[in-house]
PDB file of N, CA and C in Angstrom:
ATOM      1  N   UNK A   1     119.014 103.738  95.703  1.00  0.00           N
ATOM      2  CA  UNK A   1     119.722 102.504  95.991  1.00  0.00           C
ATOM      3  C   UNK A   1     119.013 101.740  97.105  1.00  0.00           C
ATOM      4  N   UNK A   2     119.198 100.535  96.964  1.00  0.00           N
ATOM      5  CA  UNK A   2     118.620  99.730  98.236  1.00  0.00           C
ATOM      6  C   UNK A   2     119.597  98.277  98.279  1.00  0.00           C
ATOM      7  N   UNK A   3     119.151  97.740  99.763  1.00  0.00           N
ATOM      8  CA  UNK A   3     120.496  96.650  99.588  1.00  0.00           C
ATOM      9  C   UNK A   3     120.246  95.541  98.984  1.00  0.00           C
ATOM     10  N   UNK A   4     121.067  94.337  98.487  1.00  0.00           N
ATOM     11  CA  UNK A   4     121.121  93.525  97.789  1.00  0.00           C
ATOM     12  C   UNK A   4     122.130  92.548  98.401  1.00  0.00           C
ATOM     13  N   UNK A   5     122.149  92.054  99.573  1.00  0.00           N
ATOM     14  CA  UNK A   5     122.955  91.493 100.250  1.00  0.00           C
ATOM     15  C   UNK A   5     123.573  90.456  99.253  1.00  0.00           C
ATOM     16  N   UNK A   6     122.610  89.221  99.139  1.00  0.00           N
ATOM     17  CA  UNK A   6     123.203  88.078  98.357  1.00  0.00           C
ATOM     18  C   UNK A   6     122.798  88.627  96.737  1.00  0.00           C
ATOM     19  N   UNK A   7     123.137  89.806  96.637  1.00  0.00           N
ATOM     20  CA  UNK A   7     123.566  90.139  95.300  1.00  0.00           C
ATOM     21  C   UNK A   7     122.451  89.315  93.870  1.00  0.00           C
ATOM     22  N   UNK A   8     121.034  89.003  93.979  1.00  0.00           N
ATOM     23  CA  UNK A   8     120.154  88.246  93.479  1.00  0.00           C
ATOM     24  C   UNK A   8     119.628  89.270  92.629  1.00  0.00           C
ATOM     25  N   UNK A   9     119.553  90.533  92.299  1.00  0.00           N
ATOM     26  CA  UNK A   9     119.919  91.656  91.132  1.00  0.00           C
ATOM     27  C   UNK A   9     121.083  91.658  90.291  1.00  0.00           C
ATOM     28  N   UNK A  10     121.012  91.630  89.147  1.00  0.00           N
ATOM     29  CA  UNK A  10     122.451  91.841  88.575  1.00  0.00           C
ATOM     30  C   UNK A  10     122.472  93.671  87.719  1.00  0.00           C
ATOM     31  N   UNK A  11     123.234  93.883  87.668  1.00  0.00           N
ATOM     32  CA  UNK A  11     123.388  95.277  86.977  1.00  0.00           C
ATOM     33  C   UNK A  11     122.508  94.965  85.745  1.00  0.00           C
ATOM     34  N   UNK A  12     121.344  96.060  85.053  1.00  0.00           N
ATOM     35  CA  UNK A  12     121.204  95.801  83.672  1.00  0.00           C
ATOM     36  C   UNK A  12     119.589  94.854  84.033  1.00  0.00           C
ATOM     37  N   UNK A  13     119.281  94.236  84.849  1.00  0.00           N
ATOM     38  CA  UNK A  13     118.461  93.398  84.970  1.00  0.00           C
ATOM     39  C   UNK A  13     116.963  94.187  85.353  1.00  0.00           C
ATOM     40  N   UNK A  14     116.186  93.911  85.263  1.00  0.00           N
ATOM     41  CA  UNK A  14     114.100  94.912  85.182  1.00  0.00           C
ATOM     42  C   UNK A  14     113.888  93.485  85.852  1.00  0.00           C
ATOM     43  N   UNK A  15     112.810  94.360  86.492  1.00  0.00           N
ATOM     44  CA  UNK A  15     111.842  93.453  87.583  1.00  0.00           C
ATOM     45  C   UNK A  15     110.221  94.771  87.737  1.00  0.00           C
ATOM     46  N   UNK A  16     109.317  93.787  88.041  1.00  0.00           N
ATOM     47  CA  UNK A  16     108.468  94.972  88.732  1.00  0.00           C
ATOM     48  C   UNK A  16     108.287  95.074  89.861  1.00  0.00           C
ATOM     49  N   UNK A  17     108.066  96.703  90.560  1.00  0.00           N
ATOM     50  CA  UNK A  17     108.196  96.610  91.877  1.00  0.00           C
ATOM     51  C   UNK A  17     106.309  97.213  92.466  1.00  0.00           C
ATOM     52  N   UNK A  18     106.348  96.739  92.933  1.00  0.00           N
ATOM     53  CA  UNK A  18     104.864  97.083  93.565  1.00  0.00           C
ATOM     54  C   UNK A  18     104.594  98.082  94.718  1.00  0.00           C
ATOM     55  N   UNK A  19     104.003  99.059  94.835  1.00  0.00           N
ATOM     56  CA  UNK A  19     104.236  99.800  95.988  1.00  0.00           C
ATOM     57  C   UNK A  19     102.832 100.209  96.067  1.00  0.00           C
ATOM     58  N   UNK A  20     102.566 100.165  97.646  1.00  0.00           N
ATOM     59  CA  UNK A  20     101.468 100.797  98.314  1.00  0.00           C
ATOM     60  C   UNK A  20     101.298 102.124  98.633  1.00  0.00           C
ATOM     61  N   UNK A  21     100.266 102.959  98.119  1.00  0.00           N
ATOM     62  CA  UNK A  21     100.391 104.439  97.943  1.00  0.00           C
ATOM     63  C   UNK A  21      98.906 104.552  98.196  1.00  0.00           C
ATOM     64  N   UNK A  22      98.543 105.315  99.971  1.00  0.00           N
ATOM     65  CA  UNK A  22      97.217 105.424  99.958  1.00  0.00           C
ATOM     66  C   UNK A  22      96.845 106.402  99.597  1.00  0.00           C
ATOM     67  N   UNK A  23      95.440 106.076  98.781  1.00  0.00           N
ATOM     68  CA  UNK A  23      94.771 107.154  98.175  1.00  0.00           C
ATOM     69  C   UNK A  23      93.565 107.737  99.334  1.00  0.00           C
ATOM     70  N   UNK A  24      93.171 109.183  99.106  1.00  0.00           N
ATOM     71  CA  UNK A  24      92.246 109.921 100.246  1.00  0.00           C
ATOM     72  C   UNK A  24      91.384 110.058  99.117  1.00  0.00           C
ATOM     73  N   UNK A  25      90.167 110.110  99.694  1.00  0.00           N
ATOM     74  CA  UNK A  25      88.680 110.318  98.635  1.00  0.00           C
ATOM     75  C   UNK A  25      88.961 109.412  97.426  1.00  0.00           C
ATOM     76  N   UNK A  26      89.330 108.479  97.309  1.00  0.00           N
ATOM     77  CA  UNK A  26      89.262 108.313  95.975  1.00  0.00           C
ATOM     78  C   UNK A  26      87.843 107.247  95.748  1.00  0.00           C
ATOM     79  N   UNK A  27      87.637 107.472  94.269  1.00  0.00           N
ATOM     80  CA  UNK A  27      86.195 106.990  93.970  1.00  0.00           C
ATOM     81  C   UNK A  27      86.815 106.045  93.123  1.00  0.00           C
ATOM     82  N   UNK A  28      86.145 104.436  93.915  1.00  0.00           N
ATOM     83  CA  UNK A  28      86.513 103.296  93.152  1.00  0.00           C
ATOM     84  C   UNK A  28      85.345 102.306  92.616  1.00  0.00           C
ATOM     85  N   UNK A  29      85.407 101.978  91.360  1.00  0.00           N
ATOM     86  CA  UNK A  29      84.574 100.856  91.046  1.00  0.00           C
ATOM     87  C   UNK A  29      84.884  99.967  90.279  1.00  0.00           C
ATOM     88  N   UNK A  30      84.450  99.199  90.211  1.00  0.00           N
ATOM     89  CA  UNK A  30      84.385  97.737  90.045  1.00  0.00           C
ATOM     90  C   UNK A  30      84.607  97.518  88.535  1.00  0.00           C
ATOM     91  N   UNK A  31      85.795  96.846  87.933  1.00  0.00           N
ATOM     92  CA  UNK A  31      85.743  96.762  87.032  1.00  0.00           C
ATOM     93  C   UNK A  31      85.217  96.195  85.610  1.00  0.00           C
ATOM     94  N   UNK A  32      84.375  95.262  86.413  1.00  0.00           N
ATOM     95  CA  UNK A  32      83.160  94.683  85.203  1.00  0.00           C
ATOM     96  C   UNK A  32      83.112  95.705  84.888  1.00  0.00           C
ATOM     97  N   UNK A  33      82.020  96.876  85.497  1.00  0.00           N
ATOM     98  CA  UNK A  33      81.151  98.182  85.127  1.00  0.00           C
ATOM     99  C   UNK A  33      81.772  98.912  84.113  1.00  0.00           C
ATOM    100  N   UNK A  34      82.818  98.359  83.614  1.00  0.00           N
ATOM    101  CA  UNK A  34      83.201  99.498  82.455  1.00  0.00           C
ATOM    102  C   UNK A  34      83.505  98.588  80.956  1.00  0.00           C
ATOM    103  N   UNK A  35      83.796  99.178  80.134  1.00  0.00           N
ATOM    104  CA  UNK A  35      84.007  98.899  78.488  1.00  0.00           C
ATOM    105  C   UNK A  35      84.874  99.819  77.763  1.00  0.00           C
ATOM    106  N   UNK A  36      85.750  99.099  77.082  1.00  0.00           N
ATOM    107  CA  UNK A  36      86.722  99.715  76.304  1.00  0.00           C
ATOM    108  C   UNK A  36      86.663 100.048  74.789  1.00  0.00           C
ATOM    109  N   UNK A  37      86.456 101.131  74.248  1.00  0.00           N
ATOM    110  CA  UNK A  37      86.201 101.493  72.834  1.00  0.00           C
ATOM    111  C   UNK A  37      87.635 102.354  72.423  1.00  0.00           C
ATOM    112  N   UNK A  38      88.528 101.610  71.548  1.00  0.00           N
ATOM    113  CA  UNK A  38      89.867 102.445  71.025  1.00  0.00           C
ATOM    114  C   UNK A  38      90.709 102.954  72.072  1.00  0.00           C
ATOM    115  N   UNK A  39      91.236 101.819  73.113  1.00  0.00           N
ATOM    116  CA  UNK A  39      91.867 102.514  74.100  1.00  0.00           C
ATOM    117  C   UNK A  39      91.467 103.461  75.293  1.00  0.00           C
ATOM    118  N   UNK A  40      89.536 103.779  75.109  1.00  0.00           N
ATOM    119  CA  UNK A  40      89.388 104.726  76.252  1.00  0.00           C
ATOM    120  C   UNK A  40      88.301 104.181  76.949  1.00  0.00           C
ATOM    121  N   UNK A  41      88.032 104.109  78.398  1.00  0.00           N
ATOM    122  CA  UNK A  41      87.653 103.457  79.040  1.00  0.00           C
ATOM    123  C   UNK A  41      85.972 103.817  79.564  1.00  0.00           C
ATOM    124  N   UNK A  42      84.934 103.250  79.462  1.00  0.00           N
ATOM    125  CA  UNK A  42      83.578 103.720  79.545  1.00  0.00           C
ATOM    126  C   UNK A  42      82.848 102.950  80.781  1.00  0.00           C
ATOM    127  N   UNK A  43      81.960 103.733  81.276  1.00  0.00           N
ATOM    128  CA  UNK A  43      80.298 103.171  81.948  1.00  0.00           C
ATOM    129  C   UNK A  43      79.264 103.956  81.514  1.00  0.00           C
ATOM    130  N   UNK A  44      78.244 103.059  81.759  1.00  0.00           N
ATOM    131  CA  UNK A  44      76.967 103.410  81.643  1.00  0.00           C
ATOM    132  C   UNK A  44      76.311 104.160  83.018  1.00  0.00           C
ATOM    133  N   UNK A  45      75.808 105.213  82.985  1.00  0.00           N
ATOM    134  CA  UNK A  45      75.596 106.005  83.649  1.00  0.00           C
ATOM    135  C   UNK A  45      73.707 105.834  83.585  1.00  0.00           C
ATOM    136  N   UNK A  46      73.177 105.426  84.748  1.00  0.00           N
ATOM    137  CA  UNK A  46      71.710 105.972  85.041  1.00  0.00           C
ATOM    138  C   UNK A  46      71.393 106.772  85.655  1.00  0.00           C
ATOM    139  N   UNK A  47      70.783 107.324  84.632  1.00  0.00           N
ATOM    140  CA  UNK A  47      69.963 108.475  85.303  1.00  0.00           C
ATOM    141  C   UNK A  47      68.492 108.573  85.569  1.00  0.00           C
ATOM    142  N   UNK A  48      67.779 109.649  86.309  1.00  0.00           N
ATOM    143  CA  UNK A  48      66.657 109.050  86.919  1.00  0.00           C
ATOM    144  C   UNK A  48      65.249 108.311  86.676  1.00  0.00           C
ATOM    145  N   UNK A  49      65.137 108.620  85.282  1.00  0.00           N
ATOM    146  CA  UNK A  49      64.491 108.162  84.574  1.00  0.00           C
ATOM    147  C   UNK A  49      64.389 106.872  84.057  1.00  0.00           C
ATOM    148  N   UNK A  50      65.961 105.671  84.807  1.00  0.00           N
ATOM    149  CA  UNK A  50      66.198 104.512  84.358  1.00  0.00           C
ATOM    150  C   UNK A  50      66.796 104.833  83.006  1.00  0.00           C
ATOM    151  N   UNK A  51      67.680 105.400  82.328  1.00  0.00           N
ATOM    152  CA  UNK A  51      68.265 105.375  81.125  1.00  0.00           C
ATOM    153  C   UNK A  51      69.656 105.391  80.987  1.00  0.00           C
ATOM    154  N   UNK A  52      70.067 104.823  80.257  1.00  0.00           N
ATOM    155  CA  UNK A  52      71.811 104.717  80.051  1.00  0.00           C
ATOM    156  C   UNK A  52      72.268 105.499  79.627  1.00  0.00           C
ATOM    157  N   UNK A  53      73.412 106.182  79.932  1.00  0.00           N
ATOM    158  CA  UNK A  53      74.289 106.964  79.187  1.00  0.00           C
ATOM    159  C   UNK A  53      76.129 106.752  79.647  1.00  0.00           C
ATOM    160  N   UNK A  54      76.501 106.544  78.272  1.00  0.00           N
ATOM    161  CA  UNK A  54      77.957 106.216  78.309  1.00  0.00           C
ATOM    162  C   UNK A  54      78.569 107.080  78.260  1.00  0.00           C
ATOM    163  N   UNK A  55      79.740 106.801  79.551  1.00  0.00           N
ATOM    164  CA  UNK A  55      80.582 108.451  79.745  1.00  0.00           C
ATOM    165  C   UNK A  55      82.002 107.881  79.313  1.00  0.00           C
ATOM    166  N   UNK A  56      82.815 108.511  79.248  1.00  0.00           N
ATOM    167  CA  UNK A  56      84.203 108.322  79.273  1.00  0.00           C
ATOM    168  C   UNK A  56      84.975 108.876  80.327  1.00  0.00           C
ATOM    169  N   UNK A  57      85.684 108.267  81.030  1.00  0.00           N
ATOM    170  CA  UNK A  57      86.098 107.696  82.782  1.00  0.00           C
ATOM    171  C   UNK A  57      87.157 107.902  82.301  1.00  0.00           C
ATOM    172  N   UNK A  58      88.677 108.581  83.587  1.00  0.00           N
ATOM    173  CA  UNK A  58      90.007 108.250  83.438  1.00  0.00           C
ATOM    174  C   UNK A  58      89.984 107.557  84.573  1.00  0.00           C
ATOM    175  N   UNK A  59      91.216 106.284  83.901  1.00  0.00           N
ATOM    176  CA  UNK A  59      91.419 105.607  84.899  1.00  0.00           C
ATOM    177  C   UNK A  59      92.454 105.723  85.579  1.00  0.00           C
ATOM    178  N   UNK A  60      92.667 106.078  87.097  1.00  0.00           N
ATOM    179  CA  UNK A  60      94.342 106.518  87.658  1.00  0.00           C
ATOM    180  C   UNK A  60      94.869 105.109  87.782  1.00  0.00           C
ATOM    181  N   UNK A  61      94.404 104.011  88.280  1.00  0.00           N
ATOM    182  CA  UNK A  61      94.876 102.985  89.168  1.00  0.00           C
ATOM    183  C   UNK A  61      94.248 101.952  88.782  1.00  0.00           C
ATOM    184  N   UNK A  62      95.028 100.966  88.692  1.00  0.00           N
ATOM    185  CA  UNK A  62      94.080  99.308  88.853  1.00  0.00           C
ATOM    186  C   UNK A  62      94.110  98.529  89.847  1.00  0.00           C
ATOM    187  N   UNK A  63      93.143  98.227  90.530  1.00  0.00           N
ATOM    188  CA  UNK A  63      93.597  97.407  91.619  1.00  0.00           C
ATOM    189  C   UNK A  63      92.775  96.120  91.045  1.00  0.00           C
ATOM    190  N   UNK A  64      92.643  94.686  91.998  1.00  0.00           N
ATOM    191  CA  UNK A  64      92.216  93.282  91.449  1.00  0.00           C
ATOM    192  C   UNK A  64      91.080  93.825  91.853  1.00  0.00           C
ATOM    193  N   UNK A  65      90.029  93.849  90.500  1.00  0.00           N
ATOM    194  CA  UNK A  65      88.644  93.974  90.266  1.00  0.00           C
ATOM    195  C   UNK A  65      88.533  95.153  90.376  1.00  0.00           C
ATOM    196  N   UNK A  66      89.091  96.281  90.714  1.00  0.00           N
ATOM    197  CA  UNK A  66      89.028  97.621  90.790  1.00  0.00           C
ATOM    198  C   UNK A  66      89.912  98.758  90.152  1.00  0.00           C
ATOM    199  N   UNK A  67      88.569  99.725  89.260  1.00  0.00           N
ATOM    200  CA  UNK A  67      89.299 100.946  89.219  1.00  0.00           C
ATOM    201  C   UNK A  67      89.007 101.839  90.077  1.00  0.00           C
ATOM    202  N   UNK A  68      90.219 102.765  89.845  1.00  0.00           N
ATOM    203  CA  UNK A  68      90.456 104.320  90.857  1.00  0.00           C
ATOM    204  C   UNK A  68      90.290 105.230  89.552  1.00  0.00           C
ATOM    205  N   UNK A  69      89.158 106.018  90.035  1.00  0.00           N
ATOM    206  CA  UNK A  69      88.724 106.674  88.997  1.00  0.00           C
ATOM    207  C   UNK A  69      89.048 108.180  89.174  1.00  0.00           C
ATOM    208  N   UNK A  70      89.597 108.711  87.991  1.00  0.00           N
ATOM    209  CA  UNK A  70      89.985 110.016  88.618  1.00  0.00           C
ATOM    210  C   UNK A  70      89.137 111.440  87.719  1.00  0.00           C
ATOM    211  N   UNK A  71      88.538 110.933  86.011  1.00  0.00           N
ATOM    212  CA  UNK A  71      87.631 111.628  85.676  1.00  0.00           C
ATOM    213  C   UNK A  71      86.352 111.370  85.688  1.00  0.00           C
ATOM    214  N   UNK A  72      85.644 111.894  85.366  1.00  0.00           N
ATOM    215  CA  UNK A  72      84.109 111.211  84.741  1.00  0.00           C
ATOM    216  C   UNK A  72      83.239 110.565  85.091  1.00  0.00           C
ATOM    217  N   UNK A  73      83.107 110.784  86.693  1.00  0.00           N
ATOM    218  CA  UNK A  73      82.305 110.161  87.561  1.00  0.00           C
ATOM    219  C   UNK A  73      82.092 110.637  88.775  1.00  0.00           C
ATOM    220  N   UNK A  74      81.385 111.149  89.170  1.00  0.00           N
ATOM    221  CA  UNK A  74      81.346 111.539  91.083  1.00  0.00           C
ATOM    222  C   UNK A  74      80.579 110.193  91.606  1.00  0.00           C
ATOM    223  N   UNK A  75      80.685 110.764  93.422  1.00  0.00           N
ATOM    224  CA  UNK A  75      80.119 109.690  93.837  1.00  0.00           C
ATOM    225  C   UNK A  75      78.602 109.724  94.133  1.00  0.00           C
ATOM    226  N   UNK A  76      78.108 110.527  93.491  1.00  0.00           N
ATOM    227  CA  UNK A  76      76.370 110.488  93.394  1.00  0.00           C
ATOM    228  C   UNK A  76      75.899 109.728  92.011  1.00  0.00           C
ATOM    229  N   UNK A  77      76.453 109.534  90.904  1.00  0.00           N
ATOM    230  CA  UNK A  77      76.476 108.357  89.955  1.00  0.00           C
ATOM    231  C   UNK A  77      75.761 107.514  90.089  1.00  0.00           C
ATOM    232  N   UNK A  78      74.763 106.791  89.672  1.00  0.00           N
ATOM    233  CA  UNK A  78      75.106 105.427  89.526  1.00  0.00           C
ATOM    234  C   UNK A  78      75.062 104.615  88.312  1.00  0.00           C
ATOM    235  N   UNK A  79      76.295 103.491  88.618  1.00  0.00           N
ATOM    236  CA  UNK A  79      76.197 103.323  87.126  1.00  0.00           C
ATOM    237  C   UNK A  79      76.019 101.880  87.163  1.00  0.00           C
ATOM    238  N   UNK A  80      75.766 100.982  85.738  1.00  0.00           N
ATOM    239  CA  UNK A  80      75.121  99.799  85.076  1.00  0.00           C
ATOM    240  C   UNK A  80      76.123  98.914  85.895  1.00  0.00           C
ATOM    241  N   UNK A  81      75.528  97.869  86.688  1.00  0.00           N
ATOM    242  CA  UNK A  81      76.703  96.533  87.626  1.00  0.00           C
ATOM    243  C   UNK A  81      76.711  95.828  86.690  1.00  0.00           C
ATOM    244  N   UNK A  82      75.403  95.432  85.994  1.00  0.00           N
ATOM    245  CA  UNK A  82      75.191  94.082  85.100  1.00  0.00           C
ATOM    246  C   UNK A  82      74.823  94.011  83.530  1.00  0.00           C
ATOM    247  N   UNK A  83      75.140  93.402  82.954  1.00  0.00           N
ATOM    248  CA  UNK A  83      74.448  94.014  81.242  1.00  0.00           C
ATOM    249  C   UNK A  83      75.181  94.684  80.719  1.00  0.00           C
ATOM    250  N   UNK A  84      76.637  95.537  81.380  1.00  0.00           N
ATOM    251  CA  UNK A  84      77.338  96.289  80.647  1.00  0.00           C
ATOM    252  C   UNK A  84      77.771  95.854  78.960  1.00  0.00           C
ATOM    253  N   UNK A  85      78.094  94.730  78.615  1.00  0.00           N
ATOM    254  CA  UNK A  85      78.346  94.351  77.282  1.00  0.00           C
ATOM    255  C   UNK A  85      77.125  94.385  76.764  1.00  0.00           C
ATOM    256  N   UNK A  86      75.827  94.325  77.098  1.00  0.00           N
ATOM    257  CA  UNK A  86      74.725  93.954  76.177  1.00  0.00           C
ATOM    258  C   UNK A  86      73.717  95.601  76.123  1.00  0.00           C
ATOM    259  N   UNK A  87      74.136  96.208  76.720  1.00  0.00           N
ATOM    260  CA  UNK A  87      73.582  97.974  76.878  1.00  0.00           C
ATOM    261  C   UNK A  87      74.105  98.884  75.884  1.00  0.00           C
ATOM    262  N   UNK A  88      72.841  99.558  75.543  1.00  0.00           N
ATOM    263  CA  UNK A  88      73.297 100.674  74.324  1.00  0.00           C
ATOM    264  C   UNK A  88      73.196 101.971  74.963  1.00  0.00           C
ATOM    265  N   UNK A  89      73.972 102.784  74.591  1.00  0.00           N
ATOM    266  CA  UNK A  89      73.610 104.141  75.064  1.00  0.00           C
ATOM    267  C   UNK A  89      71.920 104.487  74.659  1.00  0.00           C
ATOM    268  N   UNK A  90      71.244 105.373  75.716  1.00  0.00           N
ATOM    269  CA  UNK A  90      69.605 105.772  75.788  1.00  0.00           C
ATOM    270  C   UNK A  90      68.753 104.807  75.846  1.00  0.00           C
ATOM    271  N   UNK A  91      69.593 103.449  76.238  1.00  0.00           N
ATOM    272  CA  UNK A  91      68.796 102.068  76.066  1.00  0.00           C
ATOM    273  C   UNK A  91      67.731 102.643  77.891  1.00  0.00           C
ATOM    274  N   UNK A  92      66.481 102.044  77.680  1.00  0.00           N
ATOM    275  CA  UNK A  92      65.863 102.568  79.153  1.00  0.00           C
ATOM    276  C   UNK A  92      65.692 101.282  79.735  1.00  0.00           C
ATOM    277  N   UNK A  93      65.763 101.392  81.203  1.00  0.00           N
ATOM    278  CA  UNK A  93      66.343  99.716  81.773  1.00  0.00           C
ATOM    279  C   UNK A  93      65.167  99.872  83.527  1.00  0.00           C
ATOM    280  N   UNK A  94      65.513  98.862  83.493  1.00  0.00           N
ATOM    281  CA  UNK A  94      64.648  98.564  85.064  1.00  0.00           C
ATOM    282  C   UNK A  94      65.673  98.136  85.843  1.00  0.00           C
ATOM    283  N   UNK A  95      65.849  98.780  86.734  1.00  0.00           N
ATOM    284  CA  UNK A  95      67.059  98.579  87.814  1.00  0.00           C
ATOM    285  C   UNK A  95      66.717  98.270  89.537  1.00  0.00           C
ATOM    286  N   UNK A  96      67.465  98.108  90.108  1.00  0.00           N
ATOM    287  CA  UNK A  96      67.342  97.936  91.427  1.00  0.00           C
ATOM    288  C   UNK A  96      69.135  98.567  91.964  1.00  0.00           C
ATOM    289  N   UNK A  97      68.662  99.321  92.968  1.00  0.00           N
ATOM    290  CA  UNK A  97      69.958  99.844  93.246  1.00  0.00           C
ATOM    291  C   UNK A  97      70.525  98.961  94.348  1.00  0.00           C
ATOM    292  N   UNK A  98      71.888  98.708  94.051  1.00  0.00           N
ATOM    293  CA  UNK A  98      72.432  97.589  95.118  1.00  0.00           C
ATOM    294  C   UNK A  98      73.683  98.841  95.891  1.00  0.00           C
ATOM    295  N   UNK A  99      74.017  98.892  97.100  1.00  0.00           N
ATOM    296  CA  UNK A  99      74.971  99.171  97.754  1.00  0.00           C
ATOM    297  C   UNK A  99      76.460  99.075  97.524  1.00  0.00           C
ATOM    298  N   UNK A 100      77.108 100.347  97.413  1.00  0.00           N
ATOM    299  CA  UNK A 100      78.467 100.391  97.328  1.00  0.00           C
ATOM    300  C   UNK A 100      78.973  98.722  98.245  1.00  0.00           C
ATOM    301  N   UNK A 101      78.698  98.723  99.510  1.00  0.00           N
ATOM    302  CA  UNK A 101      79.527  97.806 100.019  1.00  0.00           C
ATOM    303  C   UNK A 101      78.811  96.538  99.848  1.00  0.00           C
ATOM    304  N   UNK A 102      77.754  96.365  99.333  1.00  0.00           N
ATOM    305  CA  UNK A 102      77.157  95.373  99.225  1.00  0.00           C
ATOM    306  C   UNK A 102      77.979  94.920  97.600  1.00  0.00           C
ATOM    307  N   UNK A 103      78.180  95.779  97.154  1.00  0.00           N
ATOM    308  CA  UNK A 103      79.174  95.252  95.321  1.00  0.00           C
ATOM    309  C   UNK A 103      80.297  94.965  96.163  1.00  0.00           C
ATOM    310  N   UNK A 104      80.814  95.492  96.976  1.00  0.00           N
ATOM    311  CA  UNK A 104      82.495  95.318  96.966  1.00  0.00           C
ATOM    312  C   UNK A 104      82.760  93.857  97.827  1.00  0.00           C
ATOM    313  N   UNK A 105      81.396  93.526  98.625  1.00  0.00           N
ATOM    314  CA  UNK A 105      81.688  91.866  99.080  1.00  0.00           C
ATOM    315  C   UNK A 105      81.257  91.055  98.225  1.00  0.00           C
ATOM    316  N   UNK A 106      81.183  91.029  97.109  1.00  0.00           N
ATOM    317  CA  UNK A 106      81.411  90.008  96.171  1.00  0.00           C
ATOM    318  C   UNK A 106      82.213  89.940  95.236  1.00  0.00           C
ATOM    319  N   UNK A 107      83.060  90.831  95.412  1.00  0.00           N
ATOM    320  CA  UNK A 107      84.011  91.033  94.220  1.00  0.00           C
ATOM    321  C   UNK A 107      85.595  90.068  95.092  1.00  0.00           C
ATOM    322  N   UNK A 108      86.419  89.434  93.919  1.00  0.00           N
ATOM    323  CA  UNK A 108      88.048  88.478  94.344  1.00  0.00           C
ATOM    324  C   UNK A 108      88.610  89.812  94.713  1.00  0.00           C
ATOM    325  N   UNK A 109      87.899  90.493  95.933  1.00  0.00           N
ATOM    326  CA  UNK A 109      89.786  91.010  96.221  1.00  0.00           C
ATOM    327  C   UNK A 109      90.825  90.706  97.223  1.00  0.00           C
ATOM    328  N   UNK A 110      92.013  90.469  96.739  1.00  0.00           N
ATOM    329  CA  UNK A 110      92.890  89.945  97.585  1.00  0.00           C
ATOM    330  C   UNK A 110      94.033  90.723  97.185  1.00  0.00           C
ATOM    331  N   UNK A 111      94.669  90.446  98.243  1.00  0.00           N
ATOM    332  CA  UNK A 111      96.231  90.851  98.318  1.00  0.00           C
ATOM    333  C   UNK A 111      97.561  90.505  97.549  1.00  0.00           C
ATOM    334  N   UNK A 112      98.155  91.170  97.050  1.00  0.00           N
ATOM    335  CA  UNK A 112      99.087  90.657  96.139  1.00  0.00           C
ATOM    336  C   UNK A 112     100.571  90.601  96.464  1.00  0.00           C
TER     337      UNK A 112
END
């Protein structure tokens, strides 16, 4: 229960409620970086050789521009920022590695 002074709930009535729940270790990225095939959620994974490989990721959480990833990825990874729609799995690519915090200051995140 919680209060409802001027009574602006009515019995019977849905709303959504939003709640802040901090997460410890959690491994987040950016949600361009992924692709959806039948409901399950993917990135492209490089490995050292410059080559793609598509994993299948659970996703715990969505935040604006961000997932909280809870399978299918550690944080030694790295995976495809750009090209994700146009990349095939074993496709071999020329990359430049850009910085966790260097992705996350360009990404809309704001407060909701």
């Amino acid at each position: 229960r919680f209060p409802n002074p001027d009574h602006l709930l009515k019995n019977g009535e849905t709303g959504k409620v939003q709640m802040t729940v901090p997460l410890k270790n959690a491994l987040i990225i950016p949600q361009k970086t992924t692709y959806e095939i039948q409901d399950k959620v993917y990135v492209f994974v490089v490995d050292n050789k410059g080559i793609v490989h598509s994993r299948n990721i659970t996703v715990l959480s969505e935040m604006s521009d961000l997932f909280v990833i809870g399978n299918g990825l550690n944080e030694n990874d790295k995976i495809l920022l750009e090209g994700v729609q146009t990349a095939k799995d074993d496709d071999k690519i020329k990359f430049s590695y850009v910085s966790p915090n260097e992705v996350i200051s360009h990404l809309r995140l704001k407060a909701e």
